[in-house]
N, C-alpha and C. Protein backbone atom coordinates (compact mmCIF):
# COMPACT_ATOMS: atom_id res chain seq x y z
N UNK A 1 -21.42 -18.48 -59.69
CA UNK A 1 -21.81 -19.73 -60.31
C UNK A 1 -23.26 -19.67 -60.77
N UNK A 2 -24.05 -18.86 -60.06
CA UNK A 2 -25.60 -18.75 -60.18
C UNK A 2 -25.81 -18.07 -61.78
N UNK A 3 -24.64 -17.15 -61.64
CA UNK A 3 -25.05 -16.00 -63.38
C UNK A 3 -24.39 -17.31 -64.05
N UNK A 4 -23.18 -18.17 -63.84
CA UNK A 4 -23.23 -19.30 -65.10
C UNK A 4 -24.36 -19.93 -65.83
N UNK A 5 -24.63 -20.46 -64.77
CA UNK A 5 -25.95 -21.36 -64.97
C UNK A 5 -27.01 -20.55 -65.47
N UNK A 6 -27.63 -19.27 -65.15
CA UNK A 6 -28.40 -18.75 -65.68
C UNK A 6 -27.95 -17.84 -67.85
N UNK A 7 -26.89 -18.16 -67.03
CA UNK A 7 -26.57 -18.05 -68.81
C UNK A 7 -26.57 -18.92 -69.85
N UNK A 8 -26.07 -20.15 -69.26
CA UNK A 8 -26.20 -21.64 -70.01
C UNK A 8 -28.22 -21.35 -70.05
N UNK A 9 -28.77 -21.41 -68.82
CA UNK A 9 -29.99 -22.01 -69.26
C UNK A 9 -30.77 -20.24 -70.64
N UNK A 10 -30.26 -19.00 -70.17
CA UNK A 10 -30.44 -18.16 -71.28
C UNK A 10 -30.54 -18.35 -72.55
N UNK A 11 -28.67 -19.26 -73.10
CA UNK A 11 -28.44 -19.31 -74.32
C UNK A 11 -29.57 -20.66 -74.87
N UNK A 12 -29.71 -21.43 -74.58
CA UNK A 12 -30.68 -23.00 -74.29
C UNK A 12 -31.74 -22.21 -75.03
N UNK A 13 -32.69 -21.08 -74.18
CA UNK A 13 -33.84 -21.34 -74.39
C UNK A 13 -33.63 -20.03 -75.81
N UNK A 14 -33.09 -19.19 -76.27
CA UNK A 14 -32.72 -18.32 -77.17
C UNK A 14 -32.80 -19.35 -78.37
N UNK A 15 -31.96 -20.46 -78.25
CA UNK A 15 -31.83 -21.13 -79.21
C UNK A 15 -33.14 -22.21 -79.56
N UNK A 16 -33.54 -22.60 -78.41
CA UNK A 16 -34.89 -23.17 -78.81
C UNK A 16 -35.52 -21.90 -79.14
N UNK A 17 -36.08 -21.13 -78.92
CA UNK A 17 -37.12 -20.16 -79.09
C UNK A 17 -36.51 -19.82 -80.82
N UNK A 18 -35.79 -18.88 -80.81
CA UNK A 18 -35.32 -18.56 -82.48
C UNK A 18 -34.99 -19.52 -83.47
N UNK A 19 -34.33 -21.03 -82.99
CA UNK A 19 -33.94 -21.51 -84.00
C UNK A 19 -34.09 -22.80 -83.94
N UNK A 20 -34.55 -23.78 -83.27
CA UNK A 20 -34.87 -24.97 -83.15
C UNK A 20 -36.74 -25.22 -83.32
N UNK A 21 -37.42 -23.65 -82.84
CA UNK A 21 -39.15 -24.02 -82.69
C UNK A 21 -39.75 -24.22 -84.07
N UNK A 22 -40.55 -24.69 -84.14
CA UNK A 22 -41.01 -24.69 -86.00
C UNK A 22 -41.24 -23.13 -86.19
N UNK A 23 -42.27 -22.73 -85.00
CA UNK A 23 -42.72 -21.74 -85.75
C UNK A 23 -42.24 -19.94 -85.56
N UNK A 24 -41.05 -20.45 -85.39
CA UNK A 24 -40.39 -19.27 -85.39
C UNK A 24 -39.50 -18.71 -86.88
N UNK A 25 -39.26 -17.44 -87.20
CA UNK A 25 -39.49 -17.29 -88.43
C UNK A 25 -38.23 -17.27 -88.65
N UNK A 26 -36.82 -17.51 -87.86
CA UNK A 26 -35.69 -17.99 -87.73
C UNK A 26 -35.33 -19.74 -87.82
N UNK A 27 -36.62 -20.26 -88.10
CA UNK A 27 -36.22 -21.87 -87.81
C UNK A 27 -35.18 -21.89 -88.58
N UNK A 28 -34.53 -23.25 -88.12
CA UNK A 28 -32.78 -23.55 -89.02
C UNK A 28 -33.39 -24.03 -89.96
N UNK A 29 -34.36 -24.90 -90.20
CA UNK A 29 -34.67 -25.59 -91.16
C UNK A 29 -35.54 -24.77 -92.70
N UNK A 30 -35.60 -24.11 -92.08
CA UNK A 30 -36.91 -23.00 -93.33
C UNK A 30 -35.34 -21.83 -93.67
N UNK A 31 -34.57 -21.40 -93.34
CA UNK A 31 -33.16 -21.09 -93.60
C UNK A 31 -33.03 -21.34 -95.10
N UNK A 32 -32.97 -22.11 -95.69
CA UNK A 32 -32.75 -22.63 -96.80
C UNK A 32 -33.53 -21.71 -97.98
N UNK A 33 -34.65 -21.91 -97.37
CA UNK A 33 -35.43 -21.03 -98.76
C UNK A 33 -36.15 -20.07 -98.41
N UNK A 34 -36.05 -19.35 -97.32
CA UNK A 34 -36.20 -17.48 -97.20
C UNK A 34 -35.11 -16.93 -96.81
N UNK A 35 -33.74 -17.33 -96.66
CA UNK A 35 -32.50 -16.53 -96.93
C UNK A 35 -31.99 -15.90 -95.85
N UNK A 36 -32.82 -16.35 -94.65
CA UNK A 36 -32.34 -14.78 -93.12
C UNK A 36 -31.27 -15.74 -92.37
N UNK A 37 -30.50 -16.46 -93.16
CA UNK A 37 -28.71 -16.04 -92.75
C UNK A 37 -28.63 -15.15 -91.50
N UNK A 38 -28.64 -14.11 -91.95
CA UNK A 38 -28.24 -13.07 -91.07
C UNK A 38 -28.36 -13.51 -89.82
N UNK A 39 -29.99 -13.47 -88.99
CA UNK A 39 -30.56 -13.34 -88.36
C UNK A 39 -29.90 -14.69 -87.48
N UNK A 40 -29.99 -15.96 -88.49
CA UNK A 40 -29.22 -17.08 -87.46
C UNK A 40 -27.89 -16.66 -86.90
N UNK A 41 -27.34 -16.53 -87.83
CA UNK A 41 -25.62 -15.85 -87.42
C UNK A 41 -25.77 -14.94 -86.32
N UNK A 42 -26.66 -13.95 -86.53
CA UNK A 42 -26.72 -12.83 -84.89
C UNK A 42 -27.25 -13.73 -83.76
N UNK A 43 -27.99 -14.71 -83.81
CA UNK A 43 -28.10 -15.17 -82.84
C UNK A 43 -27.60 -16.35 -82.45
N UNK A 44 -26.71 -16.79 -83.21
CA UNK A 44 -26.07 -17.75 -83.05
C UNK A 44 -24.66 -17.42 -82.45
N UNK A 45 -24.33 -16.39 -82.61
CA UNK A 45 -23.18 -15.50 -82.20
C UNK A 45 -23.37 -14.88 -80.75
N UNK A 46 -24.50 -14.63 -80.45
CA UNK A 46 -24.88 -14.27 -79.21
C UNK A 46 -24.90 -15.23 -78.31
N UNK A 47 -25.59 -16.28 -78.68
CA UNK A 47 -25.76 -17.73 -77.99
C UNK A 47 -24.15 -18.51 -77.76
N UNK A 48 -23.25 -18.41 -78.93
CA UNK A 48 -22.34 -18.02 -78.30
C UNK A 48 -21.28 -17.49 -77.59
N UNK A 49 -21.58 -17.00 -77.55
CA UNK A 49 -20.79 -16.03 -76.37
C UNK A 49 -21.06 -15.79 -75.30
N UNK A 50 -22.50 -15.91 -74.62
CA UNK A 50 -23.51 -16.36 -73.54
C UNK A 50 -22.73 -17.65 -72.93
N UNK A 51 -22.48 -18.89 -74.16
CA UNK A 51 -21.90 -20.18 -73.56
C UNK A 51 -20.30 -19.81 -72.84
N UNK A 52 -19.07 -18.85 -73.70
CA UNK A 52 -18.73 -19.24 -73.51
C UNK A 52 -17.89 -18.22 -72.61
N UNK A 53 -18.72 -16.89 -72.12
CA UNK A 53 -18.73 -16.51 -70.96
C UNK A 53 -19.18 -17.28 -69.88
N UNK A 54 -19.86 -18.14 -69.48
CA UNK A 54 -20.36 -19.15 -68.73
C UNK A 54 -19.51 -19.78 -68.38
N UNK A 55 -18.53 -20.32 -69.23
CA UNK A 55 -17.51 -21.57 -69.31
C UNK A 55 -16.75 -20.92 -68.30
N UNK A 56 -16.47 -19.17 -68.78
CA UNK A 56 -15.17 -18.55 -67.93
C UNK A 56 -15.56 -18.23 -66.52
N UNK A 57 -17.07 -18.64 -66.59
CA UNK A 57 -17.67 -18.09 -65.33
C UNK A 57 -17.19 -19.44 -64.35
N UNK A 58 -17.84 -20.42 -64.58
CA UNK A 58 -17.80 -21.92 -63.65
C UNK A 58 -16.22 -22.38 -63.53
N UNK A 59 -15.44 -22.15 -64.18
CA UNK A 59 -14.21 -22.22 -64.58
C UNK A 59 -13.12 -21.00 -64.22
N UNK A 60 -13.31 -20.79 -62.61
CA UNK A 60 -12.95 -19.26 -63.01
C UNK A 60 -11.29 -19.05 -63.84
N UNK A 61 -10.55 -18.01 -64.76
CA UNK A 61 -10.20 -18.17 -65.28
C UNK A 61 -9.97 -16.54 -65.98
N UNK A 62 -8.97 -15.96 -65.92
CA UNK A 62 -8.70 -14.09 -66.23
C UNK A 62 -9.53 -14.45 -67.17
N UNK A 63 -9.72 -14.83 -68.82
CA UNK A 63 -9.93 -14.38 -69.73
C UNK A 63 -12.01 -14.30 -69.23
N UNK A 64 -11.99 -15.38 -68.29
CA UNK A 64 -13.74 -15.75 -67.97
C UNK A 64 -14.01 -14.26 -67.29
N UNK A 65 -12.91 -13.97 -66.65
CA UNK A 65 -13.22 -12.59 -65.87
C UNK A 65 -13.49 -11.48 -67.06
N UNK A 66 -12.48 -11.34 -67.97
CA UNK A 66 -12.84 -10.12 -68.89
C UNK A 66 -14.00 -10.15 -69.81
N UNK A 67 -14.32 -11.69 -69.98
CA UNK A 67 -15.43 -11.90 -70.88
C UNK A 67 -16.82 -11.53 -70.44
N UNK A 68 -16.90 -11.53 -69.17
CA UNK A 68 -17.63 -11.62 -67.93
C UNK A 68 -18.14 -9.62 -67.89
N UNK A 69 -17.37 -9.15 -67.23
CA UNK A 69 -17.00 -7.96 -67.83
C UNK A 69 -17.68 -7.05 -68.67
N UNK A 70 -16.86 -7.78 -70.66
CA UNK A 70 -17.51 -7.13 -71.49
C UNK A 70 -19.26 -7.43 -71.45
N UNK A 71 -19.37 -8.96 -71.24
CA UNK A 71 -20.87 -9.23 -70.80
C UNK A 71 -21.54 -7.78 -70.18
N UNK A 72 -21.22 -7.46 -69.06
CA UNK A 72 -21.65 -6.58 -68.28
C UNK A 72 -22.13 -5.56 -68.89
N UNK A 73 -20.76 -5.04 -69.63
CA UNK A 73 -21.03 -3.25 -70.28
C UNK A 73 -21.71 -3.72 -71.72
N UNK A 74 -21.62 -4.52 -72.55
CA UNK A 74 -22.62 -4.72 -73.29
C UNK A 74 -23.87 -4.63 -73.26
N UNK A 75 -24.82 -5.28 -71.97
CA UNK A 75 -25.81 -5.00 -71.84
C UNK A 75 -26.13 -3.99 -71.04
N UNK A 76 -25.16 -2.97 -70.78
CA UNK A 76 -25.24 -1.76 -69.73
C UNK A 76 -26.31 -0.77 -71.28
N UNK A 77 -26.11 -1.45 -72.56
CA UNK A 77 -26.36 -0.43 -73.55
C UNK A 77 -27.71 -1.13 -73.90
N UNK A 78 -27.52 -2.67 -74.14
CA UNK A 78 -28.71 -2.99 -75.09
C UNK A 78 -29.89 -3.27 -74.56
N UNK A 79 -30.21 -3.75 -73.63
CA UNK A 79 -31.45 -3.96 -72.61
C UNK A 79 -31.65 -2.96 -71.97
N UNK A 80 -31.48 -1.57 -72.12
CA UNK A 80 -32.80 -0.52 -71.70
C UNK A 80 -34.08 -0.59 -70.86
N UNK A 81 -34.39 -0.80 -69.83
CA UNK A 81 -34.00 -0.27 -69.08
C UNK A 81 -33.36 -1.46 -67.84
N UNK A 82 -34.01 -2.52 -68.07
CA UNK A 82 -33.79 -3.74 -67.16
C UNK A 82 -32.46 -4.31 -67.01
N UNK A 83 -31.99 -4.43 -68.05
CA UNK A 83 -30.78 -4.98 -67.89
C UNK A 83 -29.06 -3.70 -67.86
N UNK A 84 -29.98 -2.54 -67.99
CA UNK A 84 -28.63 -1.95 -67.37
C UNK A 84 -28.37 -1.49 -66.35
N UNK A 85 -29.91 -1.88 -65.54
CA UNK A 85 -29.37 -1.38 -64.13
C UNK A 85 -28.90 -3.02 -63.67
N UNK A 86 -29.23 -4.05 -63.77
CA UNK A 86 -28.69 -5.23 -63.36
C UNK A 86 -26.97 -5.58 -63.53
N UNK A 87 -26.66 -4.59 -65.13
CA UNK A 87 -25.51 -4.80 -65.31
C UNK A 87 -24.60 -3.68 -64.50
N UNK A 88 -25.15 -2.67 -64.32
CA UNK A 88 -24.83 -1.84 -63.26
C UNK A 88 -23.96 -2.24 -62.23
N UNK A 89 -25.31 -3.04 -61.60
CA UNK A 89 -25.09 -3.71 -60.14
C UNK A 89 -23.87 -4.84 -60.23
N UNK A 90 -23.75 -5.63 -61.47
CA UNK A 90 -23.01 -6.27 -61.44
C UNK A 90 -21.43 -6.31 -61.44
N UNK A 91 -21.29 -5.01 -62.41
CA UNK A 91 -20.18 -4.32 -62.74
C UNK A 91 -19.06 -3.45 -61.22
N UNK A 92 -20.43 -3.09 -60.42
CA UNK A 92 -19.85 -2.59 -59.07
C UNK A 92 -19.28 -4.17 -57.97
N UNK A 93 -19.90 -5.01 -58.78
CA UNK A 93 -19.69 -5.84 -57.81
C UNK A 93 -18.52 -7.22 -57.90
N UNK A 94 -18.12 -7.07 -59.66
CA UNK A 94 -16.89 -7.75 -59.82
C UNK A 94 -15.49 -6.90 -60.05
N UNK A 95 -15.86 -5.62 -59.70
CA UNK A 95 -15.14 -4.35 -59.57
C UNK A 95 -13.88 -5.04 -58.24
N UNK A 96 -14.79 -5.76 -57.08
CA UNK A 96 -14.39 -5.80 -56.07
C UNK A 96 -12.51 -6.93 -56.42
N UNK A 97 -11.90 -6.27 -55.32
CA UNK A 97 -10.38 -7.15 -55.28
C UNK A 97 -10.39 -8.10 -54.83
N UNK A 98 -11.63 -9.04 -54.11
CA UNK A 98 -11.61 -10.74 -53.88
C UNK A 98 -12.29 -11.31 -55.21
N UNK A 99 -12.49 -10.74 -56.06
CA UNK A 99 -13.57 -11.48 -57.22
C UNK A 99 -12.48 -11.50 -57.92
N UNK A 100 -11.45 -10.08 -58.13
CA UNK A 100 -10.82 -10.82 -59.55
C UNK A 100 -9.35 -11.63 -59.03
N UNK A 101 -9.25 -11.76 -57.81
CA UNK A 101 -8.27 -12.53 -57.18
C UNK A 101 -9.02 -13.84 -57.48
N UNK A 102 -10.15 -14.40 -57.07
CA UNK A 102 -11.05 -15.12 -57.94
C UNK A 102 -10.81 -15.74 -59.04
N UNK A 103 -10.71 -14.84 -59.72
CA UNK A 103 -10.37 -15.28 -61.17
C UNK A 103 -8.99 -15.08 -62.19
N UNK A 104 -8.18 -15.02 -60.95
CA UNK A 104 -6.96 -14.92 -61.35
C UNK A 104 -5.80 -13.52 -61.47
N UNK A 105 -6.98 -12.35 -61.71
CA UNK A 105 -6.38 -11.15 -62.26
C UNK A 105 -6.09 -10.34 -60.94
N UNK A 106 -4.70 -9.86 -61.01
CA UNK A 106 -3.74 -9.40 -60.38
C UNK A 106 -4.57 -7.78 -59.65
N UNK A 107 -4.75 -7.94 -58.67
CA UNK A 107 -5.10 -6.42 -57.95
C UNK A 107 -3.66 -5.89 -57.50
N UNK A 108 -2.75 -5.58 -57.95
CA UNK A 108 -1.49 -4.88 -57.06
C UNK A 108 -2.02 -3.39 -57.58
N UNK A 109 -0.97 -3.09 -56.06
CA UNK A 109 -1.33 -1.00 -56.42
C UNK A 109 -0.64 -0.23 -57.54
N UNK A 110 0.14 -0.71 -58.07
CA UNK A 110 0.90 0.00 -59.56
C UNK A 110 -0.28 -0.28 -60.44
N UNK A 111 -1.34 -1.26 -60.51
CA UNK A 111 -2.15 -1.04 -61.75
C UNK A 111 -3.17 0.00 -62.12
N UNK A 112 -3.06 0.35 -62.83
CA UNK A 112 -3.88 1.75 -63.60
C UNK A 112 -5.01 1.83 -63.32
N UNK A 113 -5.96 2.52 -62.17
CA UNK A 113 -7.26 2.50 -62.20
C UNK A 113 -8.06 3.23 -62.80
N UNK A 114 -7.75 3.43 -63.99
CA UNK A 114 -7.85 4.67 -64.53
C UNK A 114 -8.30 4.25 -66.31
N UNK A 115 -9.19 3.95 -67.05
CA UNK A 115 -9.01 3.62 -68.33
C UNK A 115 -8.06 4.90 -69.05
N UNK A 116 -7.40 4.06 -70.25
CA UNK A 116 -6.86 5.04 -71.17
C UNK A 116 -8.15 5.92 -71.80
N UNK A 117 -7.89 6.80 -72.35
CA UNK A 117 -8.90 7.65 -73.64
C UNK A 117 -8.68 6.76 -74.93
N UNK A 118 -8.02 6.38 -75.14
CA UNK A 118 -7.97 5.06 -76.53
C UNK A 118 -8.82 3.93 -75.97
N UNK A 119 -9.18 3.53 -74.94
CA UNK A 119 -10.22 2.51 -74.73
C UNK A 119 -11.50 3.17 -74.01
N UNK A 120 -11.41 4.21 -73.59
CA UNK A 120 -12.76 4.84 -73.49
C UNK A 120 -13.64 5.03 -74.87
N UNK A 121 -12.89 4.97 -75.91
CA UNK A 121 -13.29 5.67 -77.12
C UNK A 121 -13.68 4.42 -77.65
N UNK A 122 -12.59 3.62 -77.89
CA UNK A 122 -13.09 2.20 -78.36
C UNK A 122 -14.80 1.21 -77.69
N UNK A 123 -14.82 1.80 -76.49
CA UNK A 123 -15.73 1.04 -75.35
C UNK A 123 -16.86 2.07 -76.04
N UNK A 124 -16.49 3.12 -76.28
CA UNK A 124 -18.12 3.90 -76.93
C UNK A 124 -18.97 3.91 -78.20
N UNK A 125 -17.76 3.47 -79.12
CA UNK A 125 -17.71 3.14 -80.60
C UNK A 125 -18.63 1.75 -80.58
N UNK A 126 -17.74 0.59 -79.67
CA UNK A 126 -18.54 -0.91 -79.54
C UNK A 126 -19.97 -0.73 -79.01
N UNK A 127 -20.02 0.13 -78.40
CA UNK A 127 -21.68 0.35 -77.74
C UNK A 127 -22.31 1.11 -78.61
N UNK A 128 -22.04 2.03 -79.29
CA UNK A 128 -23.22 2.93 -80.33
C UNK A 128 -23.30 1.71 -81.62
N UNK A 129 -22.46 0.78 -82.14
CA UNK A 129 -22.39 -0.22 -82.99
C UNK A 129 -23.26 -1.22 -82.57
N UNK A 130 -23.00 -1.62 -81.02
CA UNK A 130 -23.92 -2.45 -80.70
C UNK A 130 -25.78 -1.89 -80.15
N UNK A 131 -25.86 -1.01 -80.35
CA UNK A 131 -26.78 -0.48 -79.75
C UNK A 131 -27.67 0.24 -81.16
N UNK A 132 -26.83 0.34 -82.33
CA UNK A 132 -27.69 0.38 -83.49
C UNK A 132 -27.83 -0.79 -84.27
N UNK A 133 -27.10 -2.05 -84.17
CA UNK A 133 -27.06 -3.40 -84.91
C UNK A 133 -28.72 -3.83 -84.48
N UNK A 134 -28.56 -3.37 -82.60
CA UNK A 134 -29.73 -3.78 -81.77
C UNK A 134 -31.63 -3.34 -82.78
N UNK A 135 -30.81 -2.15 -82.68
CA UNK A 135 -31.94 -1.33 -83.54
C UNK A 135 -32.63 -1.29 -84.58
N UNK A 136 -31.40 -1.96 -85.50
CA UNK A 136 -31.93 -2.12 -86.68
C UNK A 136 -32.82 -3.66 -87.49
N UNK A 137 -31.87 -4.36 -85.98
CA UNK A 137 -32.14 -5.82 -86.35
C UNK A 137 -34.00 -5.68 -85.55
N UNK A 138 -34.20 -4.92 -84.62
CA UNK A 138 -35.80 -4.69 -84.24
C UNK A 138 -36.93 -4.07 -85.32
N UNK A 139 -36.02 -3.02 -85.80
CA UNK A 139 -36.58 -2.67 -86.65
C UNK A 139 -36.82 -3.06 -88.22
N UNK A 140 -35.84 -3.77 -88.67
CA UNK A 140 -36.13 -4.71 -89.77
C UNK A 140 -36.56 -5.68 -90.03
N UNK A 141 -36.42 -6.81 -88.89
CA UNK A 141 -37.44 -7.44 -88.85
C UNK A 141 -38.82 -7.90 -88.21
C-alpha cells in the first residue's frame, strides 16, 4: 500500500513539475505555440501508468499484480543506477507465493517457472526501446 501511495504522490508531483509549473518548458499552456506535443504525451503517458498501476496496487487485483511487475522491470533498465537496484529488491519480493495469492494470481505447481524464449526476447526488445526513447528524449531535449 506504501509503493501505492508513493506512486500517486510520484505521478502528482511529475505532473506539477513538467506540466502544470509556468516555468517549465513543458507547460500545457505554452504547448500551443512551441509545438513539444511530444514531450507532454511522454509524460503524460508515464504519469499514467504510475496512476494506474497504483489503482492495481490499493485495489489488489491480477491485472494490478502484472502491471506492478512490468513497473518493476521497466525501471530495472531506466533509472541506472538507483532505481534498478530498488526494482531489484522489489521484483524478489513480489516473486513471493503470499503476494500474488494477494493479488489474486494462482501459485499452483503445474505453472511454468520458467519464461518462454518468445517473452524473454520480447522483455529485451521493450527494454533496449525503452532505454533508448529514455536516451534520446535526455538527449534532445
Amino acid at each position: 500500500m506504501l509503493t501505492a501511495v508513493a506512486l500517486v504522490v510520484f505521478a502528482a508531483v511529475l505532473t506539477w513539475f513538467f506540466l502544470l509549473r509556468p516555468g517549465s518548458p513543458a507547460f500545457i499552456f505554452k504547448l500551443d505555440r512551441e509545438g513539444i506535443y511530444f514531450v507532454a504525451t511522454f509524460i503524460g503517458s508515464v504519469v499514467l501508468f504510475y496512476l494506474v498501476t497504483a489503482v492495481g496496487i490499493l485495489f489488489p487485483r491480477r491485472w494490478g499484480y502484472y502491471l506492478f511487475r512490468a513497473f518493476l522491470y521497466i525501471h530495472l533498465f531506466v533509472g541506472f543506477p538507483i532505481t534498478t537496484i530498488l526494482a531489484y529488491r522489489g521484483l524478489s519480493y513480489v516473486r513471493a507465493p503470499s503476494i500474488k495469492r494477494h493479488f489474486g494470481v494462482s501459485t499452483e505447481s503445474h505453472e511454468p517457472t520458467a519464461l518462454s524464449q518468445r517473452t524473454k526476447v520480447t522483455l529485451i526488445l521493450i527494454g533496449t526501446a525503452l532505454v533508448a526513447l529514455y536516451l534520446w528524449m535526455m538527449l534532445a531535449f
